[in-house]
PDB file of N, CA and C in Angstrom:
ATOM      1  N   UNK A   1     267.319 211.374 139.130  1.00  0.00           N
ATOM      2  CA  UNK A   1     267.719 210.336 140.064  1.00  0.00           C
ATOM      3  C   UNK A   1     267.394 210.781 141.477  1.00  0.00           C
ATOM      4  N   UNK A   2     266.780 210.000 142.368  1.00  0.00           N
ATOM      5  CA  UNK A   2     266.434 210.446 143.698  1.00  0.00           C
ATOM      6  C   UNK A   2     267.576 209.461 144.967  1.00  0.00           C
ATOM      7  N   UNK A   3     268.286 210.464 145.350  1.00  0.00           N
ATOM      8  CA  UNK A   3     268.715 209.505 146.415  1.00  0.00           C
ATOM      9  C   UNK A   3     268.411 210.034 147.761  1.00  0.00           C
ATOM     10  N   UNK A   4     268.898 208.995 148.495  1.00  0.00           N
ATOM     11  CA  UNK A   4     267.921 208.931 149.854  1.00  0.00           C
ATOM     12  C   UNK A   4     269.013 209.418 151.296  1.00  0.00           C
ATOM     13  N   UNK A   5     268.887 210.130 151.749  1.00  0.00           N
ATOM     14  CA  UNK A   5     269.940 210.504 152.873  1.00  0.00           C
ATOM     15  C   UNK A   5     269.026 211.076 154.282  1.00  0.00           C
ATOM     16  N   UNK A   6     269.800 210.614 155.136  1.00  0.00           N
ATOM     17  CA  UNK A   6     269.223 210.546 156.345  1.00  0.00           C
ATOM     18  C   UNK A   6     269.954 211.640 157.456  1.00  0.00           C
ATOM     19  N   UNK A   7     268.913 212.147 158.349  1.00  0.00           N
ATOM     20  CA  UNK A   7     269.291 213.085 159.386  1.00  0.00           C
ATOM     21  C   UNK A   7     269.689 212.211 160.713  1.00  0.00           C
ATOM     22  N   UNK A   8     270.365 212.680 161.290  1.00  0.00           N
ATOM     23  CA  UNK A   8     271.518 212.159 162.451  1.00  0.00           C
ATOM     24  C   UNK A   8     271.224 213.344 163.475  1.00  0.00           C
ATOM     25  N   UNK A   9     270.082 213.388 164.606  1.00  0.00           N
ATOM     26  CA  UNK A   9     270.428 214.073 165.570  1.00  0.00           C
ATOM     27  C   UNK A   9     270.854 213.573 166.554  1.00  0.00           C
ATOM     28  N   UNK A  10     271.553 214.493 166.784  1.00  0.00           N
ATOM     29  CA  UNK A  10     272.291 213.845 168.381  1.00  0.00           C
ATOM     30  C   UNK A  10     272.263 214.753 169.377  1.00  0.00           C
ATOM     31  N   UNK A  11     272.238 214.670 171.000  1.00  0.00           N
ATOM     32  CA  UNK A  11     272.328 215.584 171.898  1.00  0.00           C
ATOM     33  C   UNK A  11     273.437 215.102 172.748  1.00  0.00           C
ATOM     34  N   UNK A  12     273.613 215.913 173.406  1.00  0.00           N
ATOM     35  CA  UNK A  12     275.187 215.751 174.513  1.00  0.00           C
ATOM     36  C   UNK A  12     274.824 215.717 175.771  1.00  0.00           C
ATOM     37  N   UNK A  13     274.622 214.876 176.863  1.00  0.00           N
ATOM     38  CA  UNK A  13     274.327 215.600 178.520  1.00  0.00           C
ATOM     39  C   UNK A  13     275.600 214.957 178.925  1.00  0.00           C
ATOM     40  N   UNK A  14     275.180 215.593 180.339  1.00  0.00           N
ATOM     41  CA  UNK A  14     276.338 214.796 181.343  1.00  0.00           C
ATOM     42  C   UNK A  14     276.293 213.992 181.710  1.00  0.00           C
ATOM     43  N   UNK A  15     276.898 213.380 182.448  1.00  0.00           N
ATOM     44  CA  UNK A  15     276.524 211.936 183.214  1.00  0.00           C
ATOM     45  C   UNK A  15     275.827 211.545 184.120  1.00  0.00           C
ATOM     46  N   UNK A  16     275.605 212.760 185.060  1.00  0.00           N
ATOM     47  CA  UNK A  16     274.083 213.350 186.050  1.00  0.00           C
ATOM     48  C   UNK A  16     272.815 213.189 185.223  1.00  0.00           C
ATOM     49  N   UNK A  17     272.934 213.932 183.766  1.00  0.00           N
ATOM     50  CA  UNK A  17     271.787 213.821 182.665  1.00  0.00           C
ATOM     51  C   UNK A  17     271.935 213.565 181.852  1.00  0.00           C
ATOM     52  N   UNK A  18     271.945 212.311 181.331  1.00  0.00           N
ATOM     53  CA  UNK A  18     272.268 211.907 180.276  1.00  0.00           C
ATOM     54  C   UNK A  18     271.496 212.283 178.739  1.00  0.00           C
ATOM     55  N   UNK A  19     270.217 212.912 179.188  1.00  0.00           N
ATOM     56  CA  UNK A  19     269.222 212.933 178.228  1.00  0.00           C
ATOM     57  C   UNK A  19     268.849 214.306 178.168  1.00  0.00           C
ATOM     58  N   UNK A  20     269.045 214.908 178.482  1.00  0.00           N
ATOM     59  CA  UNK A  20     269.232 216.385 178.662  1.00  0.00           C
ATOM     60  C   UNK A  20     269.854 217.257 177.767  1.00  0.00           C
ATOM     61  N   UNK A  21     269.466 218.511 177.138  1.00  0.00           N
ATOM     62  CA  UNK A  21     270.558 218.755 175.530  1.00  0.00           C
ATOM     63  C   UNK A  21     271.041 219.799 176.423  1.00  0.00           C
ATOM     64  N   UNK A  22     272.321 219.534 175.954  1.00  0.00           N
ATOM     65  CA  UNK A  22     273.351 220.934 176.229  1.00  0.00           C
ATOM     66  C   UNK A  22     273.594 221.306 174.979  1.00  0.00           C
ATOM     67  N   UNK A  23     273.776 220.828 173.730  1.00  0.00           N
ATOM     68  CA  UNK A  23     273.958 221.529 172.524  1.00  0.00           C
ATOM     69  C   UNK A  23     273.071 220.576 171.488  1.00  0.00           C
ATOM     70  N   UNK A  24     273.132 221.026 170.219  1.00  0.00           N
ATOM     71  CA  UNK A  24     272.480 220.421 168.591  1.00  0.00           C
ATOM     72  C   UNK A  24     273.640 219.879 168.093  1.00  0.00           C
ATOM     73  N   UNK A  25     273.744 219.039 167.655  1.00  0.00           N
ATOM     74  CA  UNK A  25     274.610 218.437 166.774  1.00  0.00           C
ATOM     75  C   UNK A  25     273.678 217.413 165.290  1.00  0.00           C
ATOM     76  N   UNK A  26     273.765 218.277 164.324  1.00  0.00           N
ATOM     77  CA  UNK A  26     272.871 217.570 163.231  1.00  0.00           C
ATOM     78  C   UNK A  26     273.328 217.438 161.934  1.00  0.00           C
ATOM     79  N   UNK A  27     273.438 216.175 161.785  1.00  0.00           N
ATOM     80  CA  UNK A  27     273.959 216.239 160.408  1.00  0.00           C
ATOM     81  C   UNK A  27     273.247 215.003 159.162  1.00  0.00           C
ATOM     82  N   UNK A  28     273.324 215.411 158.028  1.00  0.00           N
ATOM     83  CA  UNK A  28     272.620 215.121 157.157  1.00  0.00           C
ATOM     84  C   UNK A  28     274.082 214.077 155.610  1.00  0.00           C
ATOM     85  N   UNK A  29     273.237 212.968 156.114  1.00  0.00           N
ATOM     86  CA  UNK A  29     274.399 211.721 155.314  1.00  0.00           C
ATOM     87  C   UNK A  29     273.647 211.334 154.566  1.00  0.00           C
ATOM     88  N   UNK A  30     274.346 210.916 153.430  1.00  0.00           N
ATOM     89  CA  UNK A  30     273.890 209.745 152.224  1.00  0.00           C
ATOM     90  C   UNK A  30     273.865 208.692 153.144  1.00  0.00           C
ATOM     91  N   UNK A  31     272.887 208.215 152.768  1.00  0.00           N
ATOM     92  CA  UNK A  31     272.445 206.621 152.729  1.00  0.00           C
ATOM     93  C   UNK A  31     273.556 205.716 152.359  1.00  0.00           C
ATOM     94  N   UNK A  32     273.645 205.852 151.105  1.00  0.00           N
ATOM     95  CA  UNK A  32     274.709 204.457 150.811  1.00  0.00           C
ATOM     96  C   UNK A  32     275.775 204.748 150.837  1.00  0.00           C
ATOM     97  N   UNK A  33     276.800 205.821 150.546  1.00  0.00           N
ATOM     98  CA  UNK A  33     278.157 206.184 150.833  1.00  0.00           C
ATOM     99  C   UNK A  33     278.519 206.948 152.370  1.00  0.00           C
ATOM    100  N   UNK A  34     277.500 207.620 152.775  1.00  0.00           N
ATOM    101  CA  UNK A  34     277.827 207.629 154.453  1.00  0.00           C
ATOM    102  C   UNK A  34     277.924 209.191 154.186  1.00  0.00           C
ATOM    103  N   UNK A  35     278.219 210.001 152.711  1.00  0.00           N
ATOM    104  CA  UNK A  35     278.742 211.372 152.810  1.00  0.00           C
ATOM    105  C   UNK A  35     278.043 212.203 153.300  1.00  0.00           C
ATOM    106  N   UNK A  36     278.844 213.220 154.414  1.00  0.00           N
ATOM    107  CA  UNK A  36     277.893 214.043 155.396  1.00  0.00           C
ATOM    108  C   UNK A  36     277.593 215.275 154.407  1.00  0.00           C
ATOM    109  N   UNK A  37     276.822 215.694 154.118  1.00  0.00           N
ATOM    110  CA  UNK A  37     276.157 216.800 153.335  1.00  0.00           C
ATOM    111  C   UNK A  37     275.925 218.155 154.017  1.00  0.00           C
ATOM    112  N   UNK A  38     275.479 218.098 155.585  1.00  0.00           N
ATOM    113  CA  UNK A  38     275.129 219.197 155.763  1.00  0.00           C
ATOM    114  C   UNK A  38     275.765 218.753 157.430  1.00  0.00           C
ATOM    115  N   UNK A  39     276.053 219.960 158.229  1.00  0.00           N
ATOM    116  CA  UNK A  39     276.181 219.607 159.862  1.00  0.00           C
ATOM    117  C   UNK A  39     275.892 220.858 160.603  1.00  0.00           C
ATOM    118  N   UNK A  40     275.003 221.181 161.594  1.00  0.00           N
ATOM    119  CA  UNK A  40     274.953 222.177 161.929  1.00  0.00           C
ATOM    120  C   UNK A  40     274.990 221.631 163.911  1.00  0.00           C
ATOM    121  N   UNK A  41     275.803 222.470 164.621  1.00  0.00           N
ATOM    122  CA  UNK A  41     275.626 222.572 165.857  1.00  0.00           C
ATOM    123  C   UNK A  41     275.756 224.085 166.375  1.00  0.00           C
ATOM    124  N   UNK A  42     275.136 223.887 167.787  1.00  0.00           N
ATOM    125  CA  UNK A  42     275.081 225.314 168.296  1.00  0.00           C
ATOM    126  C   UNK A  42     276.301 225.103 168.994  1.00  0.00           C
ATOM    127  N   UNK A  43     277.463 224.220 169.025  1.00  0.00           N
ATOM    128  CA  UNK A  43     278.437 224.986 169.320  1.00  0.00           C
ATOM    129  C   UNK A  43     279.516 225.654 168.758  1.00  0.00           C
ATOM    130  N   UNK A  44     279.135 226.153 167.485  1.00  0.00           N
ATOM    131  CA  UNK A  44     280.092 226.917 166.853  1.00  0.00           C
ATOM    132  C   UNK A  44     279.733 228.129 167.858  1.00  0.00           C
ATOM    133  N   UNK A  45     281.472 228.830 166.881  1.00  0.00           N
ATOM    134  CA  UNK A  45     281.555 230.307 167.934  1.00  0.00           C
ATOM    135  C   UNK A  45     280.369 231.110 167.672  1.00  0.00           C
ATOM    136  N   UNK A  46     280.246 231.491 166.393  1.00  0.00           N
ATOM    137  CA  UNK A  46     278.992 232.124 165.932  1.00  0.00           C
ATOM    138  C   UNK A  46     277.748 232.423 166.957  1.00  0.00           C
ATOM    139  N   UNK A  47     277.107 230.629 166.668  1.00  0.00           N
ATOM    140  CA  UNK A  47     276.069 230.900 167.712  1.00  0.00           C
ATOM    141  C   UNK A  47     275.882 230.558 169.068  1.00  0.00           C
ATOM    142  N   UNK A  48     277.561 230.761 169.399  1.00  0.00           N
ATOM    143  CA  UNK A  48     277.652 230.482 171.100  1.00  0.00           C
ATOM    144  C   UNK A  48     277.262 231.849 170.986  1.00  0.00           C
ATOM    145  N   UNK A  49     277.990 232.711 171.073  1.00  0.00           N
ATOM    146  CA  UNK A  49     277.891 234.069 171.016  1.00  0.00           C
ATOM    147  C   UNK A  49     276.889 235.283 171.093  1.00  0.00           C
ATOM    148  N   UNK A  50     275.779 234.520 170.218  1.00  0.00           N
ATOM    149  CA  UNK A  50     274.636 235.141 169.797  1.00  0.00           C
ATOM    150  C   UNK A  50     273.604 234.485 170.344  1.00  0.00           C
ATOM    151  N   UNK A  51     272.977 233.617 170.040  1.00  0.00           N
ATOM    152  CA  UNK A  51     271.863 232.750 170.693  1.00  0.00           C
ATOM    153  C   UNK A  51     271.766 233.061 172.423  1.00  0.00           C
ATOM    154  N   UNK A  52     271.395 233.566 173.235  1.00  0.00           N
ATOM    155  CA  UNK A  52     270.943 233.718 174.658  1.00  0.00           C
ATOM    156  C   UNK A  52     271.478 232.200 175.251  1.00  0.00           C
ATOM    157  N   UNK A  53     270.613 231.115 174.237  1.00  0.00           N
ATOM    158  CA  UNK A  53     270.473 229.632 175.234  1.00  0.00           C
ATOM    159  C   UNK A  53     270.981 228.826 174.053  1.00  0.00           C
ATOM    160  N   UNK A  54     271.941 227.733 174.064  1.00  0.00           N
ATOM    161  CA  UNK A  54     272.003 226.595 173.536  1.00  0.00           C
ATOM    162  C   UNK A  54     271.018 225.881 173.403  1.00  0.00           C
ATOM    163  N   UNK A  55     270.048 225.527 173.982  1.00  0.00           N
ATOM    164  CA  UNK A  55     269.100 223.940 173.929  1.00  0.00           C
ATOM    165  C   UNK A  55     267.673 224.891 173.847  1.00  0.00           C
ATOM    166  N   UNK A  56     267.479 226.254 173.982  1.00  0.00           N
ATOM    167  CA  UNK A  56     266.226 226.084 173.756  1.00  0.00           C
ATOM    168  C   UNK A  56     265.719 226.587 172.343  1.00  0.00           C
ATOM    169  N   UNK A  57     264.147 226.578 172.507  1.00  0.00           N
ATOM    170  CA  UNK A  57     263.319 226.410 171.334  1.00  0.00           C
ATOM    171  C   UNK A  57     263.840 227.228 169.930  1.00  0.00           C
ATOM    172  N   UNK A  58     264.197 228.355 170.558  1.00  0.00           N
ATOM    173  CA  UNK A  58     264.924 229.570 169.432  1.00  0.00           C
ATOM    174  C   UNK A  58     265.696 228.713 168.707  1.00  0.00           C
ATOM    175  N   UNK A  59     267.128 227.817 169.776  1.00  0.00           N
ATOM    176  CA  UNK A  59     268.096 227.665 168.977  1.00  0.00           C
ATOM    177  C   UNK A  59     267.679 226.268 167.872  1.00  0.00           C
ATOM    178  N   UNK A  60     266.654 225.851 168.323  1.00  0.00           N
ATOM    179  CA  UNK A  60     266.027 224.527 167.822  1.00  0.00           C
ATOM    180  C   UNK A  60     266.172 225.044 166.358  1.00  0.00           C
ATOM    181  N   UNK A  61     265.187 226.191 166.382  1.00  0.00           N
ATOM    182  CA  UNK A  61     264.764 226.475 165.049  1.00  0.00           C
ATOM    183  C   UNK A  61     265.690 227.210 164.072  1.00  0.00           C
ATOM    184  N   UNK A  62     266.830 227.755 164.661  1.00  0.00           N
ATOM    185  CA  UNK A  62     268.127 228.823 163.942  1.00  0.00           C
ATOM    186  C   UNK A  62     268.630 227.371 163.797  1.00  0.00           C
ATOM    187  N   UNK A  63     268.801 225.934 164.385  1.00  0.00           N
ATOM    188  CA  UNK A  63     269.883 224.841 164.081  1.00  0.00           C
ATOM    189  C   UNK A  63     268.836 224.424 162.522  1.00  0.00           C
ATOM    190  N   UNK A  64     267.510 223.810 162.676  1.00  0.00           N
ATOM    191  CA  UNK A  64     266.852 223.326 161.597  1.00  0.00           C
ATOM    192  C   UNK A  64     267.128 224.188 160.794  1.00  0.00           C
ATOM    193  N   UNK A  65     267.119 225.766 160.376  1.00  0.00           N
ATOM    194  CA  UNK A  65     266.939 226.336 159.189  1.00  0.00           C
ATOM    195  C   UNK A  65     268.491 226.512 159.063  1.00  0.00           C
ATOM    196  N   UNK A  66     269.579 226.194 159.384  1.00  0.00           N
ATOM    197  CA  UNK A  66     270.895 226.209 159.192  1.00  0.00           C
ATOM    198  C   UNK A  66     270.571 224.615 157.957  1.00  0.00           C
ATOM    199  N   UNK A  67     270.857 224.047 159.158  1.00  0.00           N
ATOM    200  CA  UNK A  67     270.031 222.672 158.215  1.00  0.00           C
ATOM    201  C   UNK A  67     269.811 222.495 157.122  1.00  0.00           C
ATOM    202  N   UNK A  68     267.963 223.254 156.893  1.00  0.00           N
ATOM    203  CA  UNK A  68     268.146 223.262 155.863  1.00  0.00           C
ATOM    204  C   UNK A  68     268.712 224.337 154.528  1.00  0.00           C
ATOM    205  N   UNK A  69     269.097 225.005 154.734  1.00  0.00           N
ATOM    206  CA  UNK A  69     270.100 226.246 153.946  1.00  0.00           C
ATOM    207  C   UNK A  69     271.180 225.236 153.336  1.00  0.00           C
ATOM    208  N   UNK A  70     271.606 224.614 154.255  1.00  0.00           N
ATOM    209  CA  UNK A  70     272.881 223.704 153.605  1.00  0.00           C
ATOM    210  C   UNK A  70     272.917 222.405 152.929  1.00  0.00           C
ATOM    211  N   UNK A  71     271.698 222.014 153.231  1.00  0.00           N
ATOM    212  CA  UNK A  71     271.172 221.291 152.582  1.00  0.00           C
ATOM    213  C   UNK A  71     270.591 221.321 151.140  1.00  0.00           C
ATOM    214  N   UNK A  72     269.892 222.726 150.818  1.00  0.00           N
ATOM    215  CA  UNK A  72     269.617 222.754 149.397  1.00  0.00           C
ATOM    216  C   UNK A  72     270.920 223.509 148.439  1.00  0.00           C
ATOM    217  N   UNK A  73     272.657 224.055 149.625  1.00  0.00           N
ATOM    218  CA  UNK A  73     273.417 224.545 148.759  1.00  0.00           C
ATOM    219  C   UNK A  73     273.526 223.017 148.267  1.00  0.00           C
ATOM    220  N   UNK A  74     273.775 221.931 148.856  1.00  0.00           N
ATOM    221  CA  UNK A  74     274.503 220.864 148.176  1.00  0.00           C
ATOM    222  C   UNK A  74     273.127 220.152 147.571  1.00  0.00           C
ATOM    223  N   UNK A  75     272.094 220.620 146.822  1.00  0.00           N
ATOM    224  CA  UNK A  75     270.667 220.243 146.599  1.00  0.00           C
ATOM    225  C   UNK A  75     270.295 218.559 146.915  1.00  0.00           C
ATOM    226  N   UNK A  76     270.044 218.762 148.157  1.00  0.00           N
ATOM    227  CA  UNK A  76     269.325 218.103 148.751  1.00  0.00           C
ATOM    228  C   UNK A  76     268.099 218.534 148.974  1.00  0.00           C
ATOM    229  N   UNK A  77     266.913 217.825 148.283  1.00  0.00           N
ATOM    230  CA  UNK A  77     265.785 218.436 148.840  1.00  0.00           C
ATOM    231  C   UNK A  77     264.885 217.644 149.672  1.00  0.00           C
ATOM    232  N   UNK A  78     265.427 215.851 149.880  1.00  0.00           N
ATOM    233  CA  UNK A  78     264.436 215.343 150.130  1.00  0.00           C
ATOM    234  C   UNK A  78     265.051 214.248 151.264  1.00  0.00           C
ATOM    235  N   UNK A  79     264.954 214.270 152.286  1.00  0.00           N
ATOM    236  CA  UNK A  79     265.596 213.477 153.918  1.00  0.00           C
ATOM    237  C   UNK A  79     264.886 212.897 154.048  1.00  0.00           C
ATOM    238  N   UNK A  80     265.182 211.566 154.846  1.00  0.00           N
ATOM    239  CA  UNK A  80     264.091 210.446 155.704  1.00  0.00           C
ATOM    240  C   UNK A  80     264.796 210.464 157.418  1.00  0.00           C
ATOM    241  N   UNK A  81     264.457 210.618 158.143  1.00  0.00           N
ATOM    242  CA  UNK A  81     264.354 210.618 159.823  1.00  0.00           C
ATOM    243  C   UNK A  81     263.465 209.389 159.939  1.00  0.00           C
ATOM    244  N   UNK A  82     264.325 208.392 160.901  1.00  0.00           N
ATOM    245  CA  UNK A  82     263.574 206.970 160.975  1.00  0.00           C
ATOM    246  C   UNK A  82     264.066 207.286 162.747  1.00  0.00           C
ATOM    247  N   UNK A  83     262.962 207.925 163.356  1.00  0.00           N
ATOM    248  CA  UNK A  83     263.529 208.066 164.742  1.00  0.00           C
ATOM    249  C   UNK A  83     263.818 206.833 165.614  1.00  0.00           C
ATOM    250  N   UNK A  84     264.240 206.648 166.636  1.00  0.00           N
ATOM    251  CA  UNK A  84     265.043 205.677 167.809  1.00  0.00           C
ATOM    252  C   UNK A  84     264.059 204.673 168.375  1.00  0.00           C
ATOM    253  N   UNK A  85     264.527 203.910 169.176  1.00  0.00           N
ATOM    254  CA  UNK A  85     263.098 202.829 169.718  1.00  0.00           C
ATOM    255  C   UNK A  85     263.319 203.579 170.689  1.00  0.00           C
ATOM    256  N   UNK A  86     261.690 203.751 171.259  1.00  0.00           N
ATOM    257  CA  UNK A  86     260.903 204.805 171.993  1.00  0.00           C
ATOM    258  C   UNK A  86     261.099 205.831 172.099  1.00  0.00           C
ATOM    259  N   UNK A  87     261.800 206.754 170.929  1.00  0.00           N
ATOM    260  CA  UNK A  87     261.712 207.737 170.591  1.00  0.00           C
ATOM    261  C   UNK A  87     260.506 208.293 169.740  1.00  0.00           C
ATOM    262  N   UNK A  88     260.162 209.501 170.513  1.00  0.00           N
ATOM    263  CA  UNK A  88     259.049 210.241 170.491  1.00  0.00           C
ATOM    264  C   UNK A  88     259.399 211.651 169.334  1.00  0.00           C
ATOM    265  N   UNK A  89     257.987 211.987 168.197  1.00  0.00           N
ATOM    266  CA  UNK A  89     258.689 213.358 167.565  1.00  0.00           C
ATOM    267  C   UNK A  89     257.915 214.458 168.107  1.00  0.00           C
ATOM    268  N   UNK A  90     258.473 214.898 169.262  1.00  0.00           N
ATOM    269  CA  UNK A  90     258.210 215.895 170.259  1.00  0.00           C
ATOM    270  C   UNK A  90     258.882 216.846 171.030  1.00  0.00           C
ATOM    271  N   UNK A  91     258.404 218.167 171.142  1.00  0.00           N
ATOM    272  CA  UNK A  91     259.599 218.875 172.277  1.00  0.00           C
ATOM    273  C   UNK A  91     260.950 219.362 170.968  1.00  0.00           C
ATOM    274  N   UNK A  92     261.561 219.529 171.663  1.00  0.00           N
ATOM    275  CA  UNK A  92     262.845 220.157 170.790  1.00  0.00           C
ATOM    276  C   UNK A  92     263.084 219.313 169.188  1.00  0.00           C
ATOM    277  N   UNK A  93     263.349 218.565 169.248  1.00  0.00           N
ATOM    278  CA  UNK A  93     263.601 217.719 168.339  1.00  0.00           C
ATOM    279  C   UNK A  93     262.447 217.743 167.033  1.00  0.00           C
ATOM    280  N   UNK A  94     261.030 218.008 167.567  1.00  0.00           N
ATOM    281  CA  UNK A  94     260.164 217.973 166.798  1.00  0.00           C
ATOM    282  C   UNK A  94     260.146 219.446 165.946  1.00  0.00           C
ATOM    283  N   UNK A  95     260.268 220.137 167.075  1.00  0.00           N
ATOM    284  CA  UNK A  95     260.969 222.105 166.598  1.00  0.00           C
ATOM    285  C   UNK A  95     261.675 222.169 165.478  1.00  0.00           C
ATOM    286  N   UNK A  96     263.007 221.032 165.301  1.00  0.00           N
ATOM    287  CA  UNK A  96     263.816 220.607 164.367  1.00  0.00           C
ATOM    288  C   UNK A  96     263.661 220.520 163.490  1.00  0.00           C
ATOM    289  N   UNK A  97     262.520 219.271 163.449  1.00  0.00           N
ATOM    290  CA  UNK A  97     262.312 218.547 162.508  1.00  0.00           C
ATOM    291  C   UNK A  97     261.176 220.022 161.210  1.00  0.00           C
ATOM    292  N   UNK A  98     260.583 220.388 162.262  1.00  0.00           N
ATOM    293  CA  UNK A  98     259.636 221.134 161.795  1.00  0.00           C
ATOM    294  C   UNK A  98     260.092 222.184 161.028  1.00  0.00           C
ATOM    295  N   UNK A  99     261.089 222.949 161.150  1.00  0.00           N
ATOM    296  CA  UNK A  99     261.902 224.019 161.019  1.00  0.00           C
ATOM    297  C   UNK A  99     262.165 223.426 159.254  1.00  0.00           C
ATOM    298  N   UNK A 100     263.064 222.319 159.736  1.00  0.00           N
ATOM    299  CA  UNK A 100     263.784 221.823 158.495  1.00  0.00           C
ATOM    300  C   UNK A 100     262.669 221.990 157.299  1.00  0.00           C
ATOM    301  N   UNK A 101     261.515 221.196 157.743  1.00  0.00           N
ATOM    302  CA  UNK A 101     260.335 220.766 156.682  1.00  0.00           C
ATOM    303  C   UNK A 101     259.575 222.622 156.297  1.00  0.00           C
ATOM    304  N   UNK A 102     259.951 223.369 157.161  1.00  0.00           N
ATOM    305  CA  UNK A 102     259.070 224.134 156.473  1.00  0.00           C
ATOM    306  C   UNK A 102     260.045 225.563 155.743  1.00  0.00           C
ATOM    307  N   UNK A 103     261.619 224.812 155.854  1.00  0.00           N
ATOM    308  CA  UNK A 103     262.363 225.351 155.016  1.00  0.00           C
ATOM    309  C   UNK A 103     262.648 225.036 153.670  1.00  0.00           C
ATOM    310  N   UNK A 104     261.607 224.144 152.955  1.00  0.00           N
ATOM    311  CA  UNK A 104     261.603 223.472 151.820  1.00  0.00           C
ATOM    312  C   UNK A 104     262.101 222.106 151.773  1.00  0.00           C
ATOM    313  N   UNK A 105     262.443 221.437 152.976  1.00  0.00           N
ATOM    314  CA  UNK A 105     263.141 219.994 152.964  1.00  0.00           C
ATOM    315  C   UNK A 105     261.819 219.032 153.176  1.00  0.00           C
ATOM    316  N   UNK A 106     261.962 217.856 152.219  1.00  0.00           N
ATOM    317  CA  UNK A 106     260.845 217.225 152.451  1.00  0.00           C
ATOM    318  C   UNK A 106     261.219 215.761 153.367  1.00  0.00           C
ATOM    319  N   UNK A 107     260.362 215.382 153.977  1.00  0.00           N
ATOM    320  CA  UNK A 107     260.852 214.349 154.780  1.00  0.00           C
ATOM    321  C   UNK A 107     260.168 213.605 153.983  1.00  0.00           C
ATOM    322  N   UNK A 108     260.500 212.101 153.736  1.00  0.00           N
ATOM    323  CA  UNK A 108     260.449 210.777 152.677  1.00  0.00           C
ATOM    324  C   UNK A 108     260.181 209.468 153.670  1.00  0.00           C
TER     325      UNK A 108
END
């Protein structure tokens, strides 16, 4: 049986920058029941702690392979990302995406 679940990124700025990442917040839901499967942000204590920078490229790629790690404990192997209107897959986000896919997650 193949079911279909979707990635949820989100970023946080301020109100000066609204578009600007101060942290990762990513999480991975079923499609038809909504159940969150996987969630990874850089603001746990963990990788406040450790990571140098929240938003950059490093942490891009330690958030995607969190991602996907937790994703194949609850075997998920296969996500769809239907990005935003005029959203672009570039820059951090694309780091993400990339990370995830070349941790064995297939995008659909």
């Amino acid at each position: 049986m193949f079911l279909l679940f979707d990635i949820d990124i989100m970023h946080r700025g301020t109100k000066q920058l609204p578009n600007m990442f101060l942290l990762f917040d990513i999480n991975i839901m079923h499609r038809g029941t909504s159940k969150v499967i996987s969630i990874a942000t850089t603001n746990v204590r963990d990788l406040r702690n450790t990571l140098p920078s929240l938003t950059d490229n490093n942490a891009a790629r330690v958030i995607g392979k969190l991602i996907a790690e937790r994703s194949k404990e609850s075997d998920v192997y296969a996500i769809a990302y239907e990005p935003g209107k005029n959203e672009r897959i570039e820059g951090i986000l694309g780091i993400i995406l990339d990370t995830i896919q070349k941790n064995g997650i297939i995008f659909v």
